[in-house]
C-alpha atoms as a PDB file:
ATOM      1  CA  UNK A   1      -1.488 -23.523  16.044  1.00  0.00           C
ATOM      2  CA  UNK A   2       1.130 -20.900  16.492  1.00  0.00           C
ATOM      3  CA  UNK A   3       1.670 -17.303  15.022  1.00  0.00           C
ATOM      4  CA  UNK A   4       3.140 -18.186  11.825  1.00  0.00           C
ATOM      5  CA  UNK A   5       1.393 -21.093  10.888  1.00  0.00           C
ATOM      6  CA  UNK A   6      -2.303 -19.090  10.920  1.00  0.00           C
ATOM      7  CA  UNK A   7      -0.294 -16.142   9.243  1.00  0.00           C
ATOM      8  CA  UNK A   8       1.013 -18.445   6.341  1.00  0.00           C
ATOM      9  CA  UNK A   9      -1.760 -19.742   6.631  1.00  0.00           C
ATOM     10  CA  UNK A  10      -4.070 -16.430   6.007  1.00  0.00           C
ATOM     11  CA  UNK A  11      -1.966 -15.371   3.128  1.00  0.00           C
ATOM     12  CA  UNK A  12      -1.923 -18.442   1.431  1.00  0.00           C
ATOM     13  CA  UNK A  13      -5.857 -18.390   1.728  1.00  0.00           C
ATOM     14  CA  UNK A  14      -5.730 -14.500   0.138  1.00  0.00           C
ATOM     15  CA  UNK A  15      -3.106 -16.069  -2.441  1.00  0.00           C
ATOM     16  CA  UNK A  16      -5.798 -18.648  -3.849  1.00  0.00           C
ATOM     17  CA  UNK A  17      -8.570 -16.438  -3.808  1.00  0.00           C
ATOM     18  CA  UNK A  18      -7.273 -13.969  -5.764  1.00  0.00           C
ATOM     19  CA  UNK A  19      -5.940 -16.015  -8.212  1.00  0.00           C
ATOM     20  CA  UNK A  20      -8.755 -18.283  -8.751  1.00  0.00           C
ATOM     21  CA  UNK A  21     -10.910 -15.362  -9.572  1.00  0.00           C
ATOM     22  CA  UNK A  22     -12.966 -15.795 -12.660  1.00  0.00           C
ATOM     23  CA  UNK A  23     -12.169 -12.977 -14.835  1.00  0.00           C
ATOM     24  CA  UNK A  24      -9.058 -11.914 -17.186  1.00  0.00           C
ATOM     25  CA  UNK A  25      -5.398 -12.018 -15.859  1.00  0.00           C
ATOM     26  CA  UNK A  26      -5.115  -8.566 -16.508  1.00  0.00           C
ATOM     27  CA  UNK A  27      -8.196  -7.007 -14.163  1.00  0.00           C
ATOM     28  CA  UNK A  28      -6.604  -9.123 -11.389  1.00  0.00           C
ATOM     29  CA  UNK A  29      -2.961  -7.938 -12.046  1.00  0.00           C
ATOM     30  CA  UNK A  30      -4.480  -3.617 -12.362  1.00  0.00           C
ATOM     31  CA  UNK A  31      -6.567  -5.145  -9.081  1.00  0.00           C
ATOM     32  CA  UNK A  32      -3.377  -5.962  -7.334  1.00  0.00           C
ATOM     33  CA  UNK A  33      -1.107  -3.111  -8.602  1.00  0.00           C
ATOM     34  CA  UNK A  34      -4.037  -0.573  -7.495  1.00  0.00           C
ATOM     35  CA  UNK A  35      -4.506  -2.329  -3.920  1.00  0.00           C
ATOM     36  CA  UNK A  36      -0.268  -1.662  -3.525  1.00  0.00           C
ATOM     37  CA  UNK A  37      -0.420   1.670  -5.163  1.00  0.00           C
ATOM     38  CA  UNK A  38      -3.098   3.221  -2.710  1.00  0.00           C
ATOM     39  CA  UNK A  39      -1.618   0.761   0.146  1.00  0.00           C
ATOM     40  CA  UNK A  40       1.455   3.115  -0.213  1.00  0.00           C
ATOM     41  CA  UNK A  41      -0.485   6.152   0.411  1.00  0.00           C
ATOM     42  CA  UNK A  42      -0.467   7.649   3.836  1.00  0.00           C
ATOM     43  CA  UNK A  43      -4.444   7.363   4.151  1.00  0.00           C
ATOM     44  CA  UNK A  44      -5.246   4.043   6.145  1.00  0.00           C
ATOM     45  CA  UNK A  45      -8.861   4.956   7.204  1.00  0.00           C
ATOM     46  CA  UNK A  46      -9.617   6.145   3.376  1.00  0.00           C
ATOM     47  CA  UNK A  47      -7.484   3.096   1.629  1.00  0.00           C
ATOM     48  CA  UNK A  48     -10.394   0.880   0.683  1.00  0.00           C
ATOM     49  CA  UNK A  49     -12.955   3.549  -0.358  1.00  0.00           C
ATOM     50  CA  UNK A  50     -10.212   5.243  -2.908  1.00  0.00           C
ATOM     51  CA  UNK A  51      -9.199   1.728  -4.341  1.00  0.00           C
ATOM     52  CA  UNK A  52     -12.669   0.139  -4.880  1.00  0.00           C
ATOM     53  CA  UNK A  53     -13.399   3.927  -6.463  1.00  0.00           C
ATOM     54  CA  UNK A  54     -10.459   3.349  -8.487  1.00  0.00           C
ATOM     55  CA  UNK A  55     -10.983  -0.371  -9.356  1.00  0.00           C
ATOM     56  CA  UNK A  56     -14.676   0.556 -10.583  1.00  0.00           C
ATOM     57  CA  UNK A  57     -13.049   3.240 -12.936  1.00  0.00           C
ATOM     58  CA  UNK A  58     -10.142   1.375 -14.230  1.00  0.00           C
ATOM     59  CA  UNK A  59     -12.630  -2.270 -14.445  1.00  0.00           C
ATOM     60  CA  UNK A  60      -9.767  -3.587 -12.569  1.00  0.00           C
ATOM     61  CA  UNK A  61     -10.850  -6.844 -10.014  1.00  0.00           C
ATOM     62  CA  UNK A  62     -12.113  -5.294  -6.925  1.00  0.00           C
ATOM     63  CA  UNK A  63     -11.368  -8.394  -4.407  1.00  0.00           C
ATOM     64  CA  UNK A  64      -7.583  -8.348  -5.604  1.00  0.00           C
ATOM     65  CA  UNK A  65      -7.691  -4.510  -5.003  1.00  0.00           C
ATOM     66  CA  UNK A  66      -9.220  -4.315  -1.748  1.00  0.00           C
ATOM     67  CA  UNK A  67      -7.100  -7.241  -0.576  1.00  0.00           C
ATOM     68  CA  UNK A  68      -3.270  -5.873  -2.045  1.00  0.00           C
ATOM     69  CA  UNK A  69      -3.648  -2.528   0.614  1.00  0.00           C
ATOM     70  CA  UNK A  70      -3.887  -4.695   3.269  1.00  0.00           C
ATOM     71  CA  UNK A  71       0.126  -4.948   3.397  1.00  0.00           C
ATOM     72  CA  UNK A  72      -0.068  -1.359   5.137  1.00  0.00           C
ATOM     73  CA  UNK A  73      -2.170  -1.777   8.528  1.00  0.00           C
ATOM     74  CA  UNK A  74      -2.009  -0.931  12.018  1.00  0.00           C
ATOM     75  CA  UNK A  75       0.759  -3.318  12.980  1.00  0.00           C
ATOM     76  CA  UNK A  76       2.974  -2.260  10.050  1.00  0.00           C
ATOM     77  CA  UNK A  77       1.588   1.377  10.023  1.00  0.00           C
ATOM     78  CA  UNK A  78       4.341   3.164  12.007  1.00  0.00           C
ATOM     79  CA  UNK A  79       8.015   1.722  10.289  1.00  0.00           C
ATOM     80  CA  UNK A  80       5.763   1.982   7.363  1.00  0.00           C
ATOM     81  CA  UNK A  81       5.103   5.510   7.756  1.00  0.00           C
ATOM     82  CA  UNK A  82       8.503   6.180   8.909  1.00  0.00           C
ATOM     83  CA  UNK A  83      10.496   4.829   5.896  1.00  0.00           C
ATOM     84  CA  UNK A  84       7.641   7.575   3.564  1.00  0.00           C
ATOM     85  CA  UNK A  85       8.600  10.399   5.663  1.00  0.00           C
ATOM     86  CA  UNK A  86      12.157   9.589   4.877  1.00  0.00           C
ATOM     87  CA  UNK A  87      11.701   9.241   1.240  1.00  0.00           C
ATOM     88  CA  UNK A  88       9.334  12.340   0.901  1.00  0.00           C
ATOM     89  CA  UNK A  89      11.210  14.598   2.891  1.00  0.00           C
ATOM     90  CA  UNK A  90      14.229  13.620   0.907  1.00  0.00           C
ATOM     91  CA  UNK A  91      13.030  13.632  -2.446  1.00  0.00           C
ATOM     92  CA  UNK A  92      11.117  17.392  -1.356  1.00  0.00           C
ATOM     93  CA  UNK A  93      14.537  18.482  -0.380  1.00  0.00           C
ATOM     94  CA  UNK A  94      16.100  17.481  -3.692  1.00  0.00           C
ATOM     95  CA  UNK A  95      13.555  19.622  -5.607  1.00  0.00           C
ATOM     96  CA  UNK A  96      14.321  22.474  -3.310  1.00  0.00           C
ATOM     97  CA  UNK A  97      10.402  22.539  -1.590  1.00  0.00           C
ATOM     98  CA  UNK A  98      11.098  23.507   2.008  1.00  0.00           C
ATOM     99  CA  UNK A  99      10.697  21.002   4.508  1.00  0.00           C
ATOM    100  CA  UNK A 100       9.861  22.613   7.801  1.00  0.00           C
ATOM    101  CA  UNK A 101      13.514  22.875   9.658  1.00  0.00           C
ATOM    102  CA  UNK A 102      11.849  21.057  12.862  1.00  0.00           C
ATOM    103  CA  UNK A 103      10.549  17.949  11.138  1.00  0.00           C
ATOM    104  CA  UNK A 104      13.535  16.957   8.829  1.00  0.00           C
ATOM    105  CA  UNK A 105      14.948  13.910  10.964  1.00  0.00           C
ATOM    106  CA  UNK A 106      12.565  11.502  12.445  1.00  0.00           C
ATOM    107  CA  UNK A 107      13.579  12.085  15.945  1.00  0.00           C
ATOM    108  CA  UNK A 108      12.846  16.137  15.290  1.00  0.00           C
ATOM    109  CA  UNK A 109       9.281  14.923  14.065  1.00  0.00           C
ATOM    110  CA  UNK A 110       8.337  13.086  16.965  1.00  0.00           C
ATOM    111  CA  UNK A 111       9.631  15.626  19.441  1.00  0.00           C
ATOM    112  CA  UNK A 112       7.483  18.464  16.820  1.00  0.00           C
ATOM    113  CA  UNK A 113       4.551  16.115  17.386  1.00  0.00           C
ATOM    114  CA  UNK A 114       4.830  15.917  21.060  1.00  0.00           C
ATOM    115  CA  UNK A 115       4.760  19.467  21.398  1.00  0.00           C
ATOM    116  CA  UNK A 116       2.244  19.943  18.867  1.00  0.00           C
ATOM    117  CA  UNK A 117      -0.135  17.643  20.889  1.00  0.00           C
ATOM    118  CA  UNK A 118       0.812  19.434  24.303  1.00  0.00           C
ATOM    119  CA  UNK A 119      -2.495  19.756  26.028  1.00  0.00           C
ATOM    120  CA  UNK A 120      -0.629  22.751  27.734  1.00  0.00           C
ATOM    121  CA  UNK A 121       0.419  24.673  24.628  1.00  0.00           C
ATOM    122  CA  UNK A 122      -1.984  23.592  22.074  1.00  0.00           C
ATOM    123  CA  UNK A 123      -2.490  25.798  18.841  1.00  0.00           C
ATOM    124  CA  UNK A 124      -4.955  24.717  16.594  1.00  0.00           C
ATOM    125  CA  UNK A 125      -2.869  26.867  13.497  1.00  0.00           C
ATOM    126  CA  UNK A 126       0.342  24.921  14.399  1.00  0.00           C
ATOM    127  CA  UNK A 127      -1.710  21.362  14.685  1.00  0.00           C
ATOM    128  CA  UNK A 128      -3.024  22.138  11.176  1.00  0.00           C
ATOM    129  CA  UNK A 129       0.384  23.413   9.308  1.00  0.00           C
ATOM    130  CA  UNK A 130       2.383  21.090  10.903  1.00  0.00           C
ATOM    131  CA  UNK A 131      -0.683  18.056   9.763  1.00  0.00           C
ATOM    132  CA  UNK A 132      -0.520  19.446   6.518  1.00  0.00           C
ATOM    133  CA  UNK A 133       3.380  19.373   6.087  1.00  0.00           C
ATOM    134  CA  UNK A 134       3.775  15.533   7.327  1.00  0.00           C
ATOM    135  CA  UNK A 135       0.857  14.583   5.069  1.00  0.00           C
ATOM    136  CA  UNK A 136       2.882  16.074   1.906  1.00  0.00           C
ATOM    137  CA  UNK A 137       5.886  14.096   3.177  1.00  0.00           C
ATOM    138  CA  UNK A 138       3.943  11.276   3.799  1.00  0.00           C
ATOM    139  CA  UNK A 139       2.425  11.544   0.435  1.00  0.00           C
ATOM    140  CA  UNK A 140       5.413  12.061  -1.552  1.00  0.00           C
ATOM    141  CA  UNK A 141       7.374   9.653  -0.415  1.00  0.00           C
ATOM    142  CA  UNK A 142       4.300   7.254  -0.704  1.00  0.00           C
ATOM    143  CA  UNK A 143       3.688   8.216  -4.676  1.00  0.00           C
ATOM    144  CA  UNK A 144       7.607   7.451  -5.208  1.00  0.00           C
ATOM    145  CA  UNK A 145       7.358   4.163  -3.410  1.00  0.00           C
ATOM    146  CA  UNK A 146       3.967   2.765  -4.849  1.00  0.00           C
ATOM    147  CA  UNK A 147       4.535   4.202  -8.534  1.00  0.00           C
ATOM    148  CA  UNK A 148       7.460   1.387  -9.107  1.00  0.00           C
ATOM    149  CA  UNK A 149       5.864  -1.231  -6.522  1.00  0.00           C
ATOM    150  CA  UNK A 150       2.510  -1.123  -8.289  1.00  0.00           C
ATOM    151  CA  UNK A 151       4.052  -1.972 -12.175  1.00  0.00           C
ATOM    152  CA  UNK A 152       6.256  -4.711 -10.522  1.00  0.00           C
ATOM    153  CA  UNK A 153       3.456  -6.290  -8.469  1.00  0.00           C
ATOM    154  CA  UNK A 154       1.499  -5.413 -11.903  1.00  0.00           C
ATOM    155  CA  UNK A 155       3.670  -8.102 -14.193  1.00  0.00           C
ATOM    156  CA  UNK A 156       4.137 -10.628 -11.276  1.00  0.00           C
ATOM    157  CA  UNK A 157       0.606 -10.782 -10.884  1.00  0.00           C
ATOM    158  CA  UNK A 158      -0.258 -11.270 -14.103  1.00  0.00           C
ATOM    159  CA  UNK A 159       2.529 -13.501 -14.748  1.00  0.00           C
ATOM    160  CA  UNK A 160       1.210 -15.665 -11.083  1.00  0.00           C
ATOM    161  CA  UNK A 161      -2.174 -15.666 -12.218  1.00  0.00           C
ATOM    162  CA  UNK A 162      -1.405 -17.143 -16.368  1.00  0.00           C
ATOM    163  CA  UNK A 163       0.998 -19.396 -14.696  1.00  0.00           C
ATOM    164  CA  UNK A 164      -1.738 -21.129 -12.691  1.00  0.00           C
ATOM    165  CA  UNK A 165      -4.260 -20.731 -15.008  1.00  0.00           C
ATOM    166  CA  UNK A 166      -1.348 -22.655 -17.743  1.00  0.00           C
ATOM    167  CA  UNK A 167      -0.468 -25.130 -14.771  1.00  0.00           C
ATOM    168  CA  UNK A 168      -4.479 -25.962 -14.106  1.00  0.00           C
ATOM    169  CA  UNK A 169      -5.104 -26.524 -17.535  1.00  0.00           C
ATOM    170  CA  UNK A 170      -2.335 -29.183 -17.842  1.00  0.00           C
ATOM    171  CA  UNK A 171      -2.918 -30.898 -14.336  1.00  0.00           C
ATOM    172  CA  UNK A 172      -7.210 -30.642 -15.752  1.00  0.00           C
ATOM    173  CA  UNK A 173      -6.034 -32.274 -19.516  1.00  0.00           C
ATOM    174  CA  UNK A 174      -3.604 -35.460 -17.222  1.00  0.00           C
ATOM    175  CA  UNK A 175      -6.842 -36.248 -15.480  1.00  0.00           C
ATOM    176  CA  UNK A 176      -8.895 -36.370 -18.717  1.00  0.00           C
ATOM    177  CA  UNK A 177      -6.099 -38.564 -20.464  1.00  0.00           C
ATOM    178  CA  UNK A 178      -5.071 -40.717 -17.487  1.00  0.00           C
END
């Protein structure tokens, strides 16, 4: 079996589970929009303590939760990341919050990282500001990405999930009939 067929095969799996869950189309749809909401944020080791946290507070489905971050892993981590520094450092520039002059492209924040992780010329002040700066980025442009990603994926889940439910009840009722 190749690639793609266990990878369509994974996410169809995922796809059935969550949507044969047992409990109201609207904890699975807050589930899913909180899994892509904290998916967008730039904290991959934290991502699935913060949403089952957040899916115990808001009694939103856990499984569909801790399932939706996984869009944001190690494979997809880095064009991922890239396309949030872009947006936050943008955005941050807009409302006039300085952006360190070194880190503004992409190709300046690699070269800032390289030198900031010089084993040669390593200050542990620098390592922290400049940490602290990208995470802001990061985080910025990850809010403005996952606010209007998480109400979308909000409505098509719960739209997915009432559609099955509807289409199971008919296919259920022709068996009973016929």
């Amino acid at each position: 079996m190749g690639w793609w067929t266990r990878l369509k095969r994974i996410i169809r799996f995922y796809y059935l589970r969550i949507i044969r869950l047992r409990t109201s189309a609207h904890s699975i749809a807050l589930g899913i929009a909180l899994g892509v909401f904290i998916g967008c944020l730039p904290i991959i080791p934290f991502q699935s303590v913060v949403v089952l946290a957040l899916a115990f507070i808001f009694r939103a489905n856990k499984v569909a939760a801790f399932v939706c971050t996984f869009f944001s892993n190690a494979l997809t981590m880095i064009p991922f990341y890239a396309v949030l520094y872009l947006i936050g450092s943008f955005v941050l520039q807009i409302f006039g919050v300085s952006v360190a002059e070194d880190m503004r492209t992409f190709d300046q924040l690699v070269a800032k990282f390289s030198q900031m992780f010089n084993p040669d010329d390593m200050s542990m002040r620098d390592l922290i500001r400049g940490s602290w700066e990208l995470f802001l980025v990061l985080m910025t442009g990850g809010v403005i990405l996952g606010v209007p990603w998480s109400i979308g994926m909000y409505f098509l889940g719960r739209k997915t999930v009432l559609g099955y439910r509807r289409r199971r009840a008919q296919r259920m009722m022709r068996r009973r009939l016929g």
